[in-house]
N, C-alpha and C. Protein backbone atom coordinates (compact mmCIF):
# COMPACT_ATOMS: atom_id res chain seq x y z
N UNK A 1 -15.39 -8.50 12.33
CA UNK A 1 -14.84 -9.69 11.76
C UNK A 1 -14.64 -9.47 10.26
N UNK A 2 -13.20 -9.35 9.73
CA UNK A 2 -13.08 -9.76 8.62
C UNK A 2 -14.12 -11.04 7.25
N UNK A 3 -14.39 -10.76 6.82
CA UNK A 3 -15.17 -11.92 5.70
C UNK A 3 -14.44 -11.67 4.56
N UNK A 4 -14.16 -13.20 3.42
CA UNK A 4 -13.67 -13.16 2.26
C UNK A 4 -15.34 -13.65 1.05
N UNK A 5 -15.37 -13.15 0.47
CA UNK A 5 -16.35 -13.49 -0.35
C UNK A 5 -16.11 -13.36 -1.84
N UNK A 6 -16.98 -13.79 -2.84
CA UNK A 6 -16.72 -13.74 -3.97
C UNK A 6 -17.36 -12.92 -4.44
N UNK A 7 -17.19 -12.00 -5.91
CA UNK A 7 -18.11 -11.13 -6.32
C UNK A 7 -19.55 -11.50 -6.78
N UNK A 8 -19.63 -12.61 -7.51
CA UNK A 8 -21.02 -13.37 -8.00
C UNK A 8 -21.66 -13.45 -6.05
N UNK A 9 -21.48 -14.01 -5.30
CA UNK A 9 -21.86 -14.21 -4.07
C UNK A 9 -22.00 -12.49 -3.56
N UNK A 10 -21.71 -12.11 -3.47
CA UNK A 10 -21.55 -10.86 -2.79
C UNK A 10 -22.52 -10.08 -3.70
N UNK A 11 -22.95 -9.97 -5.04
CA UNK A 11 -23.70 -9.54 -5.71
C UNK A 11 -25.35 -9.88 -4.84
N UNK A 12 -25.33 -11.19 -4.97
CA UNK A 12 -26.53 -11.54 -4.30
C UNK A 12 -26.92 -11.66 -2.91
N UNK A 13 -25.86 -11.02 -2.23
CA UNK A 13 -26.10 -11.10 -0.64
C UNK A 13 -25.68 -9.24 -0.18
N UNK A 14 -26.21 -8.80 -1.48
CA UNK A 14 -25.28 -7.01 -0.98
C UNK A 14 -26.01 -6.63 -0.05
N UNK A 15 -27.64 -6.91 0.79
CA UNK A 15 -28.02 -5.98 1.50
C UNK A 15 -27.73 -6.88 2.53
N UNK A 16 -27.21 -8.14 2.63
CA UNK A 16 -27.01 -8.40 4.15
C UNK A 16 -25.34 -7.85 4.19
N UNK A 17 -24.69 -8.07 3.39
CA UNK A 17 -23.28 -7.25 3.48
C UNK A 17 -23.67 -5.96 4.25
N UNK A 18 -24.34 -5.50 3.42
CA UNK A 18 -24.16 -3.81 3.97
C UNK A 18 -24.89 -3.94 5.75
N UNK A 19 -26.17 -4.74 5.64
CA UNK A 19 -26.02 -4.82 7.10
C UNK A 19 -25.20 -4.95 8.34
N UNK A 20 -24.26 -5.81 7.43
CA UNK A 20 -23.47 -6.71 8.84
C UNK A 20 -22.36 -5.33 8.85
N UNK A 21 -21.83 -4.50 7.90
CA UNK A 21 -20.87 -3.63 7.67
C UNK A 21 -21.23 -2.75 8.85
N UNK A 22 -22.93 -2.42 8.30
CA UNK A 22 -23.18 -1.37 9.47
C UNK A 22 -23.48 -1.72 10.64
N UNK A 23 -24.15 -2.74 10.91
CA UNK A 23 -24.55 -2.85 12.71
C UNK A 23 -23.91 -3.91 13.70
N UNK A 24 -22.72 -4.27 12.51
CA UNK A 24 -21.98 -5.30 12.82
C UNK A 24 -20.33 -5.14 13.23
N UNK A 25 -20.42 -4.10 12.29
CA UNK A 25 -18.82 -3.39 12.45
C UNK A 25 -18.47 -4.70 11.48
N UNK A 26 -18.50 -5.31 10.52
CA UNK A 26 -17.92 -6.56 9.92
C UNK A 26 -16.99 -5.92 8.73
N UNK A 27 -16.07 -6.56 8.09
CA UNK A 27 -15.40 -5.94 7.18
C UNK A 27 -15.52 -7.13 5.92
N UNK A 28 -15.71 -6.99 4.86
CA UNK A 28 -15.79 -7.88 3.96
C UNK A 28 -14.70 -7.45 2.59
N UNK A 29 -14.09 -8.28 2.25
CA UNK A 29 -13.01 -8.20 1.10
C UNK A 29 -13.92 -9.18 0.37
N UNK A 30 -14.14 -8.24 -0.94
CA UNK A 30 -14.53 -8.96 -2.29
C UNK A 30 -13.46 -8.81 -3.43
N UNK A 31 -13.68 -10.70 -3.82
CA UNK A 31 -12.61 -11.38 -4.62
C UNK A 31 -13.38 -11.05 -6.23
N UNK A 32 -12.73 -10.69 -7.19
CA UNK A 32 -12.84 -10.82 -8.29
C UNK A 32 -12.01 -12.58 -9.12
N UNK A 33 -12.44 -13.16 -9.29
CA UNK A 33 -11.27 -14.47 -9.95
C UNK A 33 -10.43 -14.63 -9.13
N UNK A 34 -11.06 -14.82 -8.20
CA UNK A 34 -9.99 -15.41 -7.31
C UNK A 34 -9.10 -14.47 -6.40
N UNK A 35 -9.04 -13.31 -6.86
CA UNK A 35 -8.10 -12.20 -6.38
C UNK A 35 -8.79 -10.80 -5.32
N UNK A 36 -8.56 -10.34 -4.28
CA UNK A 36 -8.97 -9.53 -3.83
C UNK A 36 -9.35 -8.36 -4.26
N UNK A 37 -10.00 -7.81 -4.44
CA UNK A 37 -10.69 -6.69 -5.26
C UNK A 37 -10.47 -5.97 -4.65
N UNK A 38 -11.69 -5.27 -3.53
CA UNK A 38 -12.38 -4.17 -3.05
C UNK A 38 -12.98 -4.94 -1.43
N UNK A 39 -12.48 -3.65 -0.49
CA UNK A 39 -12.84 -4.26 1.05
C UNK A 39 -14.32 -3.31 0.90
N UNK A 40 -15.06 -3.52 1.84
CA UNK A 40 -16.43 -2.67 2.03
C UNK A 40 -16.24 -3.15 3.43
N UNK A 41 -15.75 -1.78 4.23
CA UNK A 41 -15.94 -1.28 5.37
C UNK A 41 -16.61 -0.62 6.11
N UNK A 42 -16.65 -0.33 7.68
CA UNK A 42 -17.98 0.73 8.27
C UNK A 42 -17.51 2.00 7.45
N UNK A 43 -18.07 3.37 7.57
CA UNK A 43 -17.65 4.62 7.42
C UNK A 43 -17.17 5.15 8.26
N UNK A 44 -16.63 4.38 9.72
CA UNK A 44 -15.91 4.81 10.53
C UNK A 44 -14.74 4.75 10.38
N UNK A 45 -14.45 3.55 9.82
CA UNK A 45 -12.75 3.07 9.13
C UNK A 45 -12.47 3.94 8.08
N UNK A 46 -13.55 4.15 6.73
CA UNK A 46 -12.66 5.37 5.93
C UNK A 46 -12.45 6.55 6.37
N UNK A 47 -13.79 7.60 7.38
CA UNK A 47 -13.56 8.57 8.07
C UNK A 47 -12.13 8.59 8.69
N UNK A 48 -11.97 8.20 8.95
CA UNK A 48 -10.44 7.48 9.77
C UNK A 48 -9.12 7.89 9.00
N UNK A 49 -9.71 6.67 8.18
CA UNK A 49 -7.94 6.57 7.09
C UNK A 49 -8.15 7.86 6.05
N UNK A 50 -8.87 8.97 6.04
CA UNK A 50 -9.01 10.11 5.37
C UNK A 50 -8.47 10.67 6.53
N UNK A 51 -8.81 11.02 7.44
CA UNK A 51 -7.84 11.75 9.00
C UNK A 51 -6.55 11.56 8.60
N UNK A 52 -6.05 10.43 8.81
CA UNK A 52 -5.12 10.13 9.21
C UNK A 52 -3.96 10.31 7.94
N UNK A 53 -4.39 10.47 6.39
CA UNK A 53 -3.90 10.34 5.65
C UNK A 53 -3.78 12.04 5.12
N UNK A 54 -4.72 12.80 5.57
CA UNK A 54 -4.66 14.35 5.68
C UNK A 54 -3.76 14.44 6.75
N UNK A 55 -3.51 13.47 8.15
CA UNK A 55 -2.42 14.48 8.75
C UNK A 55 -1.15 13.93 8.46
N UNK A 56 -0.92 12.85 7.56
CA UNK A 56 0.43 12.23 7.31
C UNK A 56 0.82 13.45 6.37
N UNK A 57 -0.09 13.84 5.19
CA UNK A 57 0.63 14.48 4.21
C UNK A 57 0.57 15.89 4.56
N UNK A 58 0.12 16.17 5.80
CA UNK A 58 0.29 17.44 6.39
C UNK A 58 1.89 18.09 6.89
N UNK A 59 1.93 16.36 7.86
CA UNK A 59 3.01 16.31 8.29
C UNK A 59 4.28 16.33 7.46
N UNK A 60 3.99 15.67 6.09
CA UNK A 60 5.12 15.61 5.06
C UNK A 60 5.46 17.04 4.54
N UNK A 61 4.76 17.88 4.47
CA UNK A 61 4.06 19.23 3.78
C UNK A 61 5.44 20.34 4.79
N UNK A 62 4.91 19.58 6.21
CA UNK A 62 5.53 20.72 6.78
C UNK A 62 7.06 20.33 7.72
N UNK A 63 7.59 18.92 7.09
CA UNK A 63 8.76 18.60 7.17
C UNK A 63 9.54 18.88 6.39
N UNK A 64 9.01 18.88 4.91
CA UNK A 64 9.80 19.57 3.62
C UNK A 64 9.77 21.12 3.92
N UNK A 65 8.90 21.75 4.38
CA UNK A 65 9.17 22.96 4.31
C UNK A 65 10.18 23.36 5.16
N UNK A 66 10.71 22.72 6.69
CA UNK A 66 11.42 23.07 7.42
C UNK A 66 12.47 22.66 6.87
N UNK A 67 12.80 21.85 6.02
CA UNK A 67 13.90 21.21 5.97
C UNK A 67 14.51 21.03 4.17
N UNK A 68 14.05 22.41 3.49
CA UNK A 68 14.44 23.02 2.39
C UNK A 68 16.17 22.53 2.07
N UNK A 69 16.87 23.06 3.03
CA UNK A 69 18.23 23.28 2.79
C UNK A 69 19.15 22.04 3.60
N UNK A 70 18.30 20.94 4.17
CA UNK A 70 18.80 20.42 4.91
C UNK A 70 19.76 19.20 3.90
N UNK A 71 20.62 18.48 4.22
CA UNK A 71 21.28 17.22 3.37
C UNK A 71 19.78 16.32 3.21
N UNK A 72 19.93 15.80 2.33
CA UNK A 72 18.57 14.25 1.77
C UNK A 72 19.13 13.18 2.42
N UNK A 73 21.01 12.55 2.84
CA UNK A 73 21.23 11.55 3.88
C UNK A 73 20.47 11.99 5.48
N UNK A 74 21.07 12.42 5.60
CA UNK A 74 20.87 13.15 6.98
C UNK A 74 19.66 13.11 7.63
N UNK A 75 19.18 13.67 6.46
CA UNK A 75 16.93 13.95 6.51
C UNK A 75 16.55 12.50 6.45
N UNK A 76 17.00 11.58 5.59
CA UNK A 76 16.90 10.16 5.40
C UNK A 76 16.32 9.59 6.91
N UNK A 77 18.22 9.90 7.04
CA UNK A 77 18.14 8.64 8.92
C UNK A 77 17.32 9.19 9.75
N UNK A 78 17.19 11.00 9.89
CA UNK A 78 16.13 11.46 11.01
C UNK A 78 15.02 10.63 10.84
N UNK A 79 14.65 10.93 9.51
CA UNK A 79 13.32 10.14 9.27
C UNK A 79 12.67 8.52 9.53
N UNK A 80 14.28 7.90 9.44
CA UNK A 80 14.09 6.58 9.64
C UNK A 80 13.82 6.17 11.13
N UNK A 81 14.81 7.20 11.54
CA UNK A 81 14.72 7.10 13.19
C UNK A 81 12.87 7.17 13.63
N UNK A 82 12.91 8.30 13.69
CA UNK A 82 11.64 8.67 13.83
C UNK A 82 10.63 7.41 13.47
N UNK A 83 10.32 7.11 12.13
CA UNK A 83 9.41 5.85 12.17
C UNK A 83 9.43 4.83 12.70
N UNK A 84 10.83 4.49 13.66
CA UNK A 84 11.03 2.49 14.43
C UNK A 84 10.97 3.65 15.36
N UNK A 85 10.81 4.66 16.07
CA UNK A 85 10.15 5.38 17.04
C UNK A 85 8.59 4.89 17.12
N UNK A 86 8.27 5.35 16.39
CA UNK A 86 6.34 5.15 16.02
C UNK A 86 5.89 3.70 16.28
N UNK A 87 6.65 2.85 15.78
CA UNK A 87 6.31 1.74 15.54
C UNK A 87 6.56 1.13 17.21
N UNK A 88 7.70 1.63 17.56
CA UNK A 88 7.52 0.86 18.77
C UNK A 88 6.55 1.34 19.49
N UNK A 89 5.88 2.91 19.61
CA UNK A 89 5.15 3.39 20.22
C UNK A 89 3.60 2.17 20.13
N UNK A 90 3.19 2.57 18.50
CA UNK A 90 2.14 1.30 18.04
C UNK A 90 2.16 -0.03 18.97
N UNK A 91 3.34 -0.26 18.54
CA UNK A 91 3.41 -1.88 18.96
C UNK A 91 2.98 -1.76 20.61
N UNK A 92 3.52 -1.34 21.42
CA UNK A 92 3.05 -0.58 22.82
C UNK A 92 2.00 -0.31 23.38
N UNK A 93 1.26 0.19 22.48
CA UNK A 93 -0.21 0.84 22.67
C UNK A 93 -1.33 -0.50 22.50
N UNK A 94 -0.77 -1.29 21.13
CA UNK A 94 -1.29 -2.59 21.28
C UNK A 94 -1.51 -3.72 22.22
N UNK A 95 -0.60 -3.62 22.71
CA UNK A 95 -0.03 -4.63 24.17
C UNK A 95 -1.05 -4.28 25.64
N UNK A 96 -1.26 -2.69 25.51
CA UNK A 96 -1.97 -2.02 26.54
C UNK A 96 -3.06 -2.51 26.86
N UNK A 97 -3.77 -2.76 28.16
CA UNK A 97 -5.53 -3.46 27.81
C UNK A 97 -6.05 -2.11 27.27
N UNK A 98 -7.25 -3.02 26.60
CA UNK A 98 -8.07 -2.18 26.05
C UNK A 98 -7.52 -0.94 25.10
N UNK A 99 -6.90 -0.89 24.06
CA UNK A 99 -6.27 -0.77 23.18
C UNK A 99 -6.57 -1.14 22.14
């Protein structure tokens, strides 16, 4: 479960935060003035978005390399294609039970 909290509040409740983060799976966004600061998530979610963000720029790494000499329109639309590919895939996988 998502939580919004404030930083003064969240100062004084940090070890039940960190509890609920860990045995709770809970996600908490702390507000500075009003404004969203900083989320404090499990370490399963950053483990994650570090994966996933090593194989995006992997993938970028080794699309530029194939595609040195290729046109930048051309490379554009492949590319565009390709992502409302993904997305419908996502959207799909969501819909699935247990998903």
């Amino acid at each position: 479960m998502e939580k919004i909290i404030g930083l003064t509040e969240a100062r004084s409740k940090l070890s039940d935060i960190v509890n609920e983060v860990m045995y709770e799976r809970d996600t908490y966004i702390i507000s500075k003035q009003g404004k969203p600061a900083v989320a404090v998530v499990p370490l399963e979610v950053l483990a994650r978005w570090r994966q996933d963000r090593a194989r995006l720029f992997q993938v970028i790494e080794e699309v530029q390399a194939q595609n040195q000499d290729a046109d930048p329109d051309e490379l554009m639309e492949v590319i565009l294609e390709a992502q409302q590919e993904v997305r419908k895939q996502l959207a799909a996988e969501k819909l699935q039970p247990g998903a």
